[in-house]
C-alpha atoms as a PDB file:
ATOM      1  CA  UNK A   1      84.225 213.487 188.590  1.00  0.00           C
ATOM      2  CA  UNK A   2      86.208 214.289 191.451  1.00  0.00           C
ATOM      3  CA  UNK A   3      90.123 213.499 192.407  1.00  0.00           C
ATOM      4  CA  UNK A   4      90.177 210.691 195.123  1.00  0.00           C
ATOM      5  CA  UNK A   5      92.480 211.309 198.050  1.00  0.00           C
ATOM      6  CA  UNK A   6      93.187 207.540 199.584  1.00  0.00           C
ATOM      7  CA  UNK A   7      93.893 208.957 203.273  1.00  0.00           C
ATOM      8  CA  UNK A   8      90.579 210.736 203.548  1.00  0.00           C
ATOM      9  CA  UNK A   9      89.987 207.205 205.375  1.00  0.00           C
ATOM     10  CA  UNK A  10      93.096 207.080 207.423  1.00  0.00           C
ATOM     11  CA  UNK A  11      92.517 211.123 208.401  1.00  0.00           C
ATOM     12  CA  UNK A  12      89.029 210.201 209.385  1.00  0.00           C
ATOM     13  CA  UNK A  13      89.648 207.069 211.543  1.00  0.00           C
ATOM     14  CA  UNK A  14      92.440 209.026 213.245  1.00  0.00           C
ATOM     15  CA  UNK A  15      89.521 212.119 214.207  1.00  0.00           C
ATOM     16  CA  UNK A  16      87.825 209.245 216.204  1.00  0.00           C
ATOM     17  CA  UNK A  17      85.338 208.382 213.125  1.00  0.00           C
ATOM     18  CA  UNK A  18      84.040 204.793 213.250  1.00  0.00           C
ATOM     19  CA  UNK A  19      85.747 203.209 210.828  1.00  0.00           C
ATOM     20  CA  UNK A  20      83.777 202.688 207.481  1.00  0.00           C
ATOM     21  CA  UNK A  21      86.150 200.384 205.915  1.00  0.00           C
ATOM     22  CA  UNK A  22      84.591 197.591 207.272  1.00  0.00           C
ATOM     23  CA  UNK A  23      81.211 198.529 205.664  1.00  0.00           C
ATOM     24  CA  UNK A  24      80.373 196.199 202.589  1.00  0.00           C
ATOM     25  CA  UNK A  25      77.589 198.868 200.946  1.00  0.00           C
ATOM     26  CA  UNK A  26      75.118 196.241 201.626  1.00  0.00           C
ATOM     27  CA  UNK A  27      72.538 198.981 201.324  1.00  0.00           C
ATOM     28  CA  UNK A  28      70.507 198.617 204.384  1.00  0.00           C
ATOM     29  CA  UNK A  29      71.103 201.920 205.815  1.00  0.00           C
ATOM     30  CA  UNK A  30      69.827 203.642 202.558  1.00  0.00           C
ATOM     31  CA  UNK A  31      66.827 201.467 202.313  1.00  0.00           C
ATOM     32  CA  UNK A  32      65.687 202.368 206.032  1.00  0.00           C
ATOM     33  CA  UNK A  33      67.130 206.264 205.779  1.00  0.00           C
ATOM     34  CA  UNK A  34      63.448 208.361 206.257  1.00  0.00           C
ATOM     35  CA  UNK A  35      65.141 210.857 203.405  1.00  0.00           C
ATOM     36  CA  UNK A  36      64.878 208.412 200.746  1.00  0.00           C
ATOM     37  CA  UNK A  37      68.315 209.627 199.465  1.00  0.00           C
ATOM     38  CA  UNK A  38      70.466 207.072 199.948  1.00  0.00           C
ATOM     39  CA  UNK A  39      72.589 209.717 202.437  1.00  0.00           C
ATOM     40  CA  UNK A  40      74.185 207.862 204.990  1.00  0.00           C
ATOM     41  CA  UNK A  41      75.692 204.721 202.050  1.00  0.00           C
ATOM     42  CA  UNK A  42      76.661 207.361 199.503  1.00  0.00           C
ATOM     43  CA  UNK A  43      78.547 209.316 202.731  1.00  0.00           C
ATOM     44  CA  UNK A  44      80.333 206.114 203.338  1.00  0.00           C
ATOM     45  CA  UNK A  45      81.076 204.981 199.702  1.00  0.00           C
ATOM     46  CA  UNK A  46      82.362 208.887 199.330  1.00  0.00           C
ATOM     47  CA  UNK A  47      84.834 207.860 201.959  1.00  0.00           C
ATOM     48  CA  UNK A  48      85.430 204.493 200.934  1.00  0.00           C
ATOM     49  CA  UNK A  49      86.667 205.803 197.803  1.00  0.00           C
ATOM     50  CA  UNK A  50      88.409 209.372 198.853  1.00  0.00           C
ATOM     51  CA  UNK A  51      86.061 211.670 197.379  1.00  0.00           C
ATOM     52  CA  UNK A  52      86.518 214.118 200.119  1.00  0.00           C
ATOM     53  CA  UNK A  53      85.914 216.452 197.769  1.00  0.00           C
ATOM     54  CA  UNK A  54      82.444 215.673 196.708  1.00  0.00           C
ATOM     55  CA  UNK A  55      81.487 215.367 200.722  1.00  0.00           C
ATOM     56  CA  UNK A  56      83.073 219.017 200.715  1.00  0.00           C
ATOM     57  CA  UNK A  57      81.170 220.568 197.615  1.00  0.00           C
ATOM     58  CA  UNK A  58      77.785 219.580 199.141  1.00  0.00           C
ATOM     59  CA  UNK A  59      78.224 219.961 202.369  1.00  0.00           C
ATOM     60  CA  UNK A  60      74.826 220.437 203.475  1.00  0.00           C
ATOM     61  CA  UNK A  61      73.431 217.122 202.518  1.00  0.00           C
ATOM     62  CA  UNK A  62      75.230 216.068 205.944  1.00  0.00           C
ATOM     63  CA  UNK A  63      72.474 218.439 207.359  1.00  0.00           C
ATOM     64  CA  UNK A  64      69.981 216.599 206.002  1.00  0.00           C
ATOM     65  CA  UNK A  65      70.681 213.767 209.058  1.00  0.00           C
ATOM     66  CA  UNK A  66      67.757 213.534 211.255  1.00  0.00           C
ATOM     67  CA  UNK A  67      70.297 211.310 213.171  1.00  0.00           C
ATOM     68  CA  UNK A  68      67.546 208.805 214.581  1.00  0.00           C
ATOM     69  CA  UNK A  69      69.548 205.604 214.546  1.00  0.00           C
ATOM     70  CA  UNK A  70      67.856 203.591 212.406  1.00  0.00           C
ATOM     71  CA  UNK A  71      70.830 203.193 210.157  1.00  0.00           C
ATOM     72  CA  UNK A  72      72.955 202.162 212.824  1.00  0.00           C
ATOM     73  CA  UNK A  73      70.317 199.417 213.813  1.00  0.00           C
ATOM     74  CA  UNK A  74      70.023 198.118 210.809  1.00  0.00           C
ATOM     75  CA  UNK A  75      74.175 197.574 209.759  1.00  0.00           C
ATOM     76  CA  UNK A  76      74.913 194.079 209.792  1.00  0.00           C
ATOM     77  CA  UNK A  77      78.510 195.182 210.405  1.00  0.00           C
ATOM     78  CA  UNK A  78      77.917 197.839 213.190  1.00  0.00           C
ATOM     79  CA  UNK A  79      79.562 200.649 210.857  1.00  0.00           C
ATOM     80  CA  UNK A  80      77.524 203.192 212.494  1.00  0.00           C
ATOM     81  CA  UNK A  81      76.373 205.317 209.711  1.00  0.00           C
ATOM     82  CA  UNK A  82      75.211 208.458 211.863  1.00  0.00           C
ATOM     83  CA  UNK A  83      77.890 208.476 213.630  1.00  0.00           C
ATOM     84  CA  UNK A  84      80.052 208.952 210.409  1.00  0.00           C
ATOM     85  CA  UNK A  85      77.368 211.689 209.817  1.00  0.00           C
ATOM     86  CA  UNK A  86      77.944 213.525 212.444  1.00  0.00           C
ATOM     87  CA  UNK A  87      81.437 213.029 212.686  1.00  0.00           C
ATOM     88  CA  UNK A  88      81.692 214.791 209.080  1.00  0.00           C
ATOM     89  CA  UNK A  89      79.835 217.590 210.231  1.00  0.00           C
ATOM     90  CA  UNK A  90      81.946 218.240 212.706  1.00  0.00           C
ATOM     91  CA  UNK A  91      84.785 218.192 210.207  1.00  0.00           C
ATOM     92  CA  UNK A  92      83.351 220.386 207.616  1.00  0.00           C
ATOM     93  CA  UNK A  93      83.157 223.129 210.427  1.00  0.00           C
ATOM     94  CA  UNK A  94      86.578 222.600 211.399  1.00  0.00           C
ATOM     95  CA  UNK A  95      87.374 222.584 207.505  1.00  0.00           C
ATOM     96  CA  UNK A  96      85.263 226.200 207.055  1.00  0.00           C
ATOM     97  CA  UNK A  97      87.349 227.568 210.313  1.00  0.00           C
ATOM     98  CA  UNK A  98      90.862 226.868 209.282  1.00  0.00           C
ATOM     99  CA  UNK A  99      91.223 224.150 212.215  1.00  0.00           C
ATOM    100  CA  UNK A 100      92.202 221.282 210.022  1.00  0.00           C
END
């Protein structure tokens, strides 16, 4: 169990991150994900909820993101799942240098 943190969201959205609040975890993105792990929904739920720290313990799941678009195609409420993806890993490097 991790500790939720209920501005991982706001932080996020203020980085530039799409905004994932909007996303209703209807589960498309999952089903069409070539990894078959259900990255880019659990990513979002992670945020969703706070659980910046479980996005921070395994970090390189994020790596995992052939970023192809399909996800983003296939979100009936243009969340842009890679996006977020990529987005993150961009914060878990500034995270690992001290920048935020």
């Amino acid at each position: 169990m991790g500790v939720a943190n209920p501005d991982f969201v706001k932080k996020l959205e203020k980085l530039g991150f799409p905004s994932v609040t909007i996303c209703f975890n209807c589960g498309n993105c999952s089903a069409i994900c070539p990894l078959f792990n259900g990255l880019p929904g659990k990513i979002i739920r992670y945020i969703q909820l706070g659980m910046e720290d479980r996005i921070l313990a395994n970090p390189k799941e994020l790596w995992l993101c052939l970023h192809c678009g399909l996800c983003t195609e296939t979100c009936p409420r243009k969340v842009d799942p890679g996006e977020v993806i990529h987005g993150l890993k961009q914060y878990v490097i500034s995270r690992w240098r001290g920048e935020i």
